[in-house]
C-alpha atoms as a PDB file:
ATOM      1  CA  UNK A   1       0.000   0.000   0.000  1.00  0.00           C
ATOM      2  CA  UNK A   2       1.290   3.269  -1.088  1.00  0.00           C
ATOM      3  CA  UNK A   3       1.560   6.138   1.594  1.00  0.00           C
ATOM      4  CA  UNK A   4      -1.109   8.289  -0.115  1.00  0.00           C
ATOM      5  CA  UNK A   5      -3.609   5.724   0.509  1.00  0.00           C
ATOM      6  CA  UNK A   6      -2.311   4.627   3.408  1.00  0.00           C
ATOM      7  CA  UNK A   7      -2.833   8.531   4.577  1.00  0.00           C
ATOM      8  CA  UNK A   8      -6.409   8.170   3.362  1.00  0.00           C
ATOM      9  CA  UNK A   9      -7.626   5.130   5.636  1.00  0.00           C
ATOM     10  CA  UNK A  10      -5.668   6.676   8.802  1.00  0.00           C
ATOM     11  CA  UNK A  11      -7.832  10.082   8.375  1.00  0.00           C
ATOM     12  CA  UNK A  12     -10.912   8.269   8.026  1.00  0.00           C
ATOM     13  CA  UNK A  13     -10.446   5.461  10.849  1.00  0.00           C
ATOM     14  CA  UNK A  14      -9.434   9.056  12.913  1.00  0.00           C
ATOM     15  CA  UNK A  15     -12.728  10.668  11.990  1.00  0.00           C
ATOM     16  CA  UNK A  16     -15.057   7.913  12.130  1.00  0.00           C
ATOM     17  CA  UNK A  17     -13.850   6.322  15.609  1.00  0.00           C
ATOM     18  CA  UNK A  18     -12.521   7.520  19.278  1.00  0.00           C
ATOM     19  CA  UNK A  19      -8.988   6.652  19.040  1.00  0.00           C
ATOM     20  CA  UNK A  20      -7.514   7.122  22.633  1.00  0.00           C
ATOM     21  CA  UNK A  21      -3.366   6.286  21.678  1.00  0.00           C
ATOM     22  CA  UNK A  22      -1.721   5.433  19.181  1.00  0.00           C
ATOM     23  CA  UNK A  23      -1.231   1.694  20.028  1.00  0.00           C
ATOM     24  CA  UNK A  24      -5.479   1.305  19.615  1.00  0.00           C
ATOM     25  CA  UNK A  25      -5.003   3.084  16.336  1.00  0.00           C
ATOM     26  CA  UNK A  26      -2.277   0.740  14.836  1.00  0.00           C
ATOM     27  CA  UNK A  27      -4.769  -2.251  16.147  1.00  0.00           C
ATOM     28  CA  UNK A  28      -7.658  -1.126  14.056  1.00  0.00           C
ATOM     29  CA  UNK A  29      -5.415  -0.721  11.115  1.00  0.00           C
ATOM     30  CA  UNK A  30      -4.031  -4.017  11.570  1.00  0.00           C
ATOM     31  CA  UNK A  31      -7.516  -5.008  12.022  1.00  0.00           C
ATOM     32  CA  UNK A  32      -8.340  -3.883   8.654  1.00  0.00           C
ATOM     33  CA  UNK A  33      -5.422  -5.733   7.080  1.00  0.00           C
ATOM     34  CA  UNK A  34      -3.098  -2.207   6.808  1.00  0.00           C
ATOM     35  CA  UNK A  35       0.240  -3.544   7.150  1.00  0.00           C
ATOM     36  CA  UNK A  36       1.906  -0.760   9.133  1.00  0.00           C
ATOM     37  CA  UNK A  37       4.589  -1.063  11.839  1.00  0.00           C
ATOM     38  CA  UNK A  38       4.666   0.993  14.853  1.00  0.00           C
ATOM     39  CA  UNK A  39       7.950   3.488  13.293  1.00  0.00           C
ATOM     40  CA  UNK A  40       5.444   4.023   9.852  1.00  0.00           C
ATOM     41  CA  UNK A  41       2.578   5.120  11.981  1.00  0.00           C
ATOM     42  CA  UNK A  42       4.562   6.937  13.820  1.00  0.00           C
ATOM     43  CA  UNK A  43       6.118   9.005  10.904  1.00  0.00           C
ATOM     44  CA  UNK A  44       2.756   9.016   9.480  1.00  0.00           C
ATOM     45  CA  UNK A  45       0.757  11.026  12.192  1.00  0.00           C
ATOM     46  CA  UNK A  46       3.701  13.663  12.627  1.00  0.00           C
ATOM     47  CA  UNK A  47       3.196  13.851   8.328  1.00  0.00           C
ATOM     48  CA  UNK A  48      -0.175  14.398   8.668  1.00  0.00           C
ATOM     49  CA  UNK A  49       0.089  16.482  11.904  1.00  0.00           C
ATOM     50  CA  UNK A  50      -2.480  14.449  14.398  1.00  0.00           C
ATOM     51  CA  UNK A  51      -2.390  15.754  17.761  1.00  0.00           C
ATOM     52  CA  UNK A  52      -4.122  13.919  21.017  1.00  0.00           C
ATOM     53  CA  UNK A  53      -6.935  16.363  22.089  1.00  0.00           C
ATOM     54  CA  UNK A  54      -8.914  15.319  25.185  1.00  0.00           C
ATOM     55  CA  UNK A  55     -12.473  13.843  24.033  1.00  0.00           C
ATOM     56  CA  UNK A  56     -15.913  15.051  24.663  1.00  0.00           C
ATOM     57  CA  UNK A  57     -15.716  12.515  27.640  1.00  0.00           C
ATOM     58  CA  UNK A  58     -12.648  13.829  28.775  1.00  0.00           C
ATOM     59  CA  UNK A  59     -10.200  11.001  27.743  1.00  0.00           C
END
């Protein structure tokens, strides 16, 4: 899977779940059948500039 794309499913699994670290977000990747390691995601959310904001239920 190319980065681009890769880039697309992380935005959408971002918008259309809760994700509360970065270890549950590489699990529902995986999940999907994304094969990412922990260093690509990494480099991937400083990329696409994801930051951790607390959650409506304060998580």
């Amino acid at each position: 899977m190319d980065k681009k794309n890769r880039h697309k499913i992380i935005k959408e699994v971002i918008l259309s779940n809760e994700i509360s670290s970065q270890e549950a977000l590489l699990n529902i990747l995986t999940d999907k059948g994304i094969d990412i390691t922990q260093a690509t995601l990494s480099r991937d959310i400083k990329e696409l500039k994801i930051v951790k904001v607390p959650s409506v239920s304060g998580n």
